[in-house]
Protein backbone atom coordinates (compact mmCIF):
# COMPACT_ATOMS: atom_id res chain seq x y z
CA UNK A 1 -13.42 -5.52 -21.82
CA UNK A 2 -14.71 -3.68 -18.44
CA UNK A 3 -12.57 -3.08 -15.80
CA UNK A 4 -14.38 -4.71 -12.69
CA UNK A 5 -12.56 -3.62 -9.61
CA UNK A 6 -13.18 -6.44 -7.17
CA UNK A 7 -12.65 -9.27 -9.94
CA UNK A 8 -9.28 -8.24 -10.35
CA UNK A 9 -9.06 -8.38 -6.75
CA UNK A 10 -9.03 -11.80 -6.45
CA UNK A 11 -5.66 -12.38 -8.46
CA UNK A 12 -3.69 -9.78 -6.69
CA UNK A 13 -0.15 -11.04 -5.35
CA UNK A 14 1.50 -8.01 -4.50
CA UNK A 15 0.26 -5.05 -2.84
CA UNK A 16 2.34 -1.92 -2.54
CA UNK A 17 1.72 0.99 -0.80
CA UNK A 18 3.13 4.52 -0.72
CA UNK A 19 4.02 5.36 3.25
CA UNK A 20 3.26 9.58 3.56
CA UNK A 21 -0.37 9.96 2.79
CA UNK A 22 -1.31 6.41 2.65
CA UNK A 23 0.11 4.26 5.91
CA UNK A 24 0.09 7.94 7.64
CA UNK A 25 -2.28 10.43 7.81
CA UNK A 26 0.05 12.96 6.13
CA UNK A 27 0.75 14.85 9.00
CA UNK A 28 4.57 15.02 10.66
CA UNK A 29 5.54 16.09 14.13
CA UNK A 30 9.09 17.52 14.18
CA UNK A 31 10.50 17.47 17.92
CA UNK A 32 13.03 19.42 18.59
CA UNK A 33 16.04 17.19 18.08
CA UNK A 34 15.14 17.19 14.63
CA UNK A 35 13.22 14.05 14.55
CA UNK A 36 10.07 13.79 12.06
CA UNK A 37 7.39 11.84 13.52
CA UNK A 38 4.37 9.89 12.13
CA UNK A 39 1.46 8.18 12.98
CA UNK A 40 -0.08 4.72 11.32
CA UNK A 41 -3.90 3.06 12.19
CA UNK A 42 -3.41 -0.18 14.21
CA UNK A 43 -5.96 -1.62 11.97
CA UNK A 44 -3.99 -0.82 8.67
CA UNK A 45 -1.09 -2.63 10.13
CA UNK A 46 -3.57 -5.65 11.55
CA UNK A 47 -4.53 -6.05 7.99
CA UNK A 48 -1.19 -5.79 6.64
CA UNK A 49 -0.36 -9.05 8.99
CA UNK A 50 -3.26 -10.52 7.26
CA UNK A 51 -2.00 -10.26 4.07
CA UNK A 52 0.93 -11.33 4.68
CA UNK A 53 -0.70 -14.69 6.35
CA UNK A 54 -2.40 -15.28 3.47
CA UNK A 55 0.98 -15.48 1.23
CA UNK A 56 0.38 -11.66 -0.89
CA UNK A 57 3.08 -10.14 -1.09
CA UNK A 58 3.63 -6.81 0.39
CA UNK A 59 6.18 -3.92 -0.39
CA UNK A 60 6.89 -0.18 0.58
CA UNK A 61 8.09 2.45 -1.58
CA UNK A 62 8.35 6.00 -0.64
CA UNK A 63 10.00 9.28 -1.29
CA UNK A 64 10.71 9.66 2.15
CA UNK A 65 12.60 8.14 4.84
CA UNK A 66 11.69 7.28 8.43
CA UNK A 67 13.49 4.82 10.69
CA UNK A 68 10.66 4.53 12.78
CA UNK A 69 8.40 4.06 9.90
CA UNK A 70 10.96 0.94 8.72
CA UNK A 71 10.85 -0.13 12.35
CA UNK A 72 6.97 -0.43 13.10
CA UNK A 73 6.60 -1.89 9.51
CA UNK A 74 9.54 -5.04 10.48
CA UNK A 75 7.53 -5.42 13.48
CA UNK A 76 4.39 -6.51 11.38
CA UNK A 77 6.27 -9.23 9.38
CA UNK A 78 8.68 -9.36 6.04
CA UNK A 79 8.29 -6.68 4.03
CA UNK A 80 10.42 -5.36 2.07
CA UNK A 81 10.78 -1.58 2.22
CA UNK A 82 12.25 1.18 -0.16
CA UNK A 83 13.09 5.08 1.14
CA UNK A 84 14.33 8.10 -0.40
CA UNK A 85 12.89 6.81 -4.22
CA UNK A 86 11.81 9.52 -6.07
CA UNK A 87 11.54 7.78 -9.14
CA UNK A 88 9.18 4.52 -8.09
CA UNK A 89 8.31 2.71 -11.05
CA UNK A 90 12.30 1.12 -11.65
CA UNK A 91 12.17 0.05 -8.00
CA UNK A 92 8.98 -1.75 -8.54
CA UNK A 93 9.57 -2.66 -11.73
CA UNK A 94 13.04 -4.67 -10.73
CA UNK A 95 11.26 -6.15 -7.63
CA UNK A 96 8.41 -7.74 -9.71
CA UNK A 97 10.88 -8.76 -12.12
CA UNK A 98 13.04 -10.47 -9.37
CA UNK A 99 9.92 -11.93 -8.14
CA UNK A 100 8.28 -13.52 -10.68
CA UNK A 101 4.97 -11.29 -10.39
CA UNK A 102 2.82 -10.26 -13.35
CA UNK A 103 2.09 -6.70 -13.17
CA UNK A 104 -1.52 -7.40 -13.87
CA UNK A 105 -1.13 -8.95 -10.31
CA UNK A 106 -0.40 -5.81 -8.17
CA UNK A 107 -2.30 -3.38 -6.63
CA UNK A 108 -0.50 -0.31 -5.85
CA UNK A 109 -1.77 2.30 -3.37
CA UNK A 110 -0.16 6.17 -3.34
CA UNK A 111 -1.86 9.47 -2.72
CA UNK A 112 0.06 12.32 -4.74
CA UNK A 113 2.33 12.91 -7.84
CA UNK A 114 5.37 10.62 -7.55
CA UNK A 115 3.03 7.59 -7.15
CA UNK A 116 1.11 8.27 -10.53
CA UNK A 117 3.69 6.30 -12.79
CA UNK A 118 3.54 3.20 -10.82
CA UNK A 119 -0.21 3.42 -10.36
CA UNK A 120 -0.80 3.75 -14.27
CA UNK A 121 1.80 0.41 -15.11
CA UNK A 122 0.18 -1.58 -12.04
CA UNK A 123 -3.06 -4.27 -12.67
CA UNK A 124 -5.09 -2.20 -9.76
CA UNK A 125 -4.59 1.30 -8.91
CA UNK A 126 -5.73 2.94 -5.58
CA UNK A 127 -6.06 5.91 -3.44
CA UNK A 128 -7.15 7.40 -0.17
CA UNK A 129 -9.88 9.44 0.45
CA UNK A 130 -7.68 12.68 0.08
CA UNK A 131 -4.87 11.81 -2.64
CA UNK A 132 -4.13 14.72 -4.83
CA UNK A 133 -6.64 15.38 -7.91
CA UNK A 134 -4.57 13.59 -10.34
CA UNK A 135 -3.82 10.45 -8.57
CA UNK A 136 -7.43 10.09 -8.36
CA UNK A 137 -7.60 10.45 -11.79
CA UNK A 138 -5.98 7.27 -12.36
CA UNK A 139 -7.12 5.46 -9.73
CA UNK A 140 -9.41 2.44 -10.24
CA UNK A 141 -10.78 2.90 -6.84
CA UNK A 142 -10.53 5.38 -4.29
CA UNK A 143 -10.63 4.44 -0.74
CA UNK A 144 -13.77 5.67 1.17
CA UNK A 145 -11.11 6.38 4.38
CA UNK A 146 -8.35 9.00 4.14
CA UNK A 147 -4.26 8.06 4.47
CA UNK A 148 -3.37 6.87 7.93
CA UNK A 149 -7.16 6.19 8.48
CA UNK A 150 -8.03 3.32 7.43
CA UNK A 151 -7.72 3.18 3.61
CA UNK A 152 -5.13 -0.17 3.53
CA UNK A 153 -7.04 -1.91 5.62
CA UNK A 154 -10.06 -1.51 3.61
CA UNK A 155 -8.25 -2.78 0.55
CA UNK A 156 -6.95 -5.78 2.29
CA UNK A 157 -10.30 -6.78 3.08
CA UNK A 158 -11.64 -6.60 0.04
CA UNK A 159 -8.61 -8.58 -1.27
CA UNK A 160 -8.99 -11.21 1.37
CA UNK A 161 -13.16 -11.70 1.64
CA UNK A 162 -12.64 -11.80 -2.44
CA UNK A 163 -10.59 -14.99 -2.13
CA UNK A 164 -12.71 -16.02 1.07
CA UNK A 165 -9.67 -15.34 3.39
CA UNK A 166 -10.60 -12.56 5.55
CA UNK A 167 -11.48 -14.58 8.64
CA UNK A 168 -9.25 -17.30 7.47
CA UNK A 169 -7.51 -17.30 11.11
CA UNK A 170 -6.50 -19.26 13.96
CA UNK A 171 -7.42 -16.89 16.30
CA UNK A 172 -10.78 -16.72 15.68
């Protein structure tokens, strides 16, 4: 059987993303008390509020660790968030487990090496724009906008329009 990207869309329950690369742009500013700072899109996390409206599951897992990062993603809603992992597909593993999800029902999101694991056992494998050669590899679909630019958002809207949920809002 052929693997058609958007079908599988449409049964997607948990999307997980990768933070460095994929929420931000890659980039880090280290200030001079030592803090590392990043930047996400405002449309990314609009669309991440989306999802989570509509009841999919979302979850962070990442190799590194920002408390700012953690901060701006509690302001968008619940979502559950994993730092310092360099090892990913356990930590995902164990949360699907503990939530009842089919792996068959996750889309997964990551732009370089330590993502590759967890993008191979997930249903739906993704990547910006600029992910590393051999995530894209593996990916069933790479974004047409680079990390931190726009690449989750796009996803989420193909997730939502797919089950006719995209302008599914009150405020419109």
């Amino acid at each position: 059987m052929k693997f058609n990207f958007f079908d599988r869309l449409a049964h997607i329950e948990l999307i997980v993303l990768d933070v460095d690369g994929v929420l931000t742009n890659n980039d880090i500013l280290c200030t001079s008390e030592g803090e590392f700072l990043r930047t996400m899109h405002i449309r990314d996390s609009y669309a991440l509020r989306r999802a989570l409206e509509e009841q999919i599951k979302v979850i962070i897992i990442s190799g590194g660790n920002s408390i700012g990062v953690t901060k701006r993603l509690q302001s968008i809603g619940k979502i559950p968030v994993f730092l310092e992992i360099r090892d990913k597909l356990p930590v995902l593993q164990q949360y699907c487990e503990s939530q009842n999800i089919a792996q068959e029902n996750i889309l997964y999101m990551g732009d370089d090496i330590l993502d590759i694991a967890p993008m191979k056992w997930s249903g739906v494998a993704t990547c910006p724009k600029d992910a590393v050669p051999e995530v894209k590899a593996v990916a069933h679909y790479i974004s047409e906008f680079e990390g931190g630019r726009g690449c989750v958002r796009e996803i989420i809207e193909f997730i939502l329009k797919g089950k006719n949920k995209w302008l599914n809002t009150s405020s419109i």
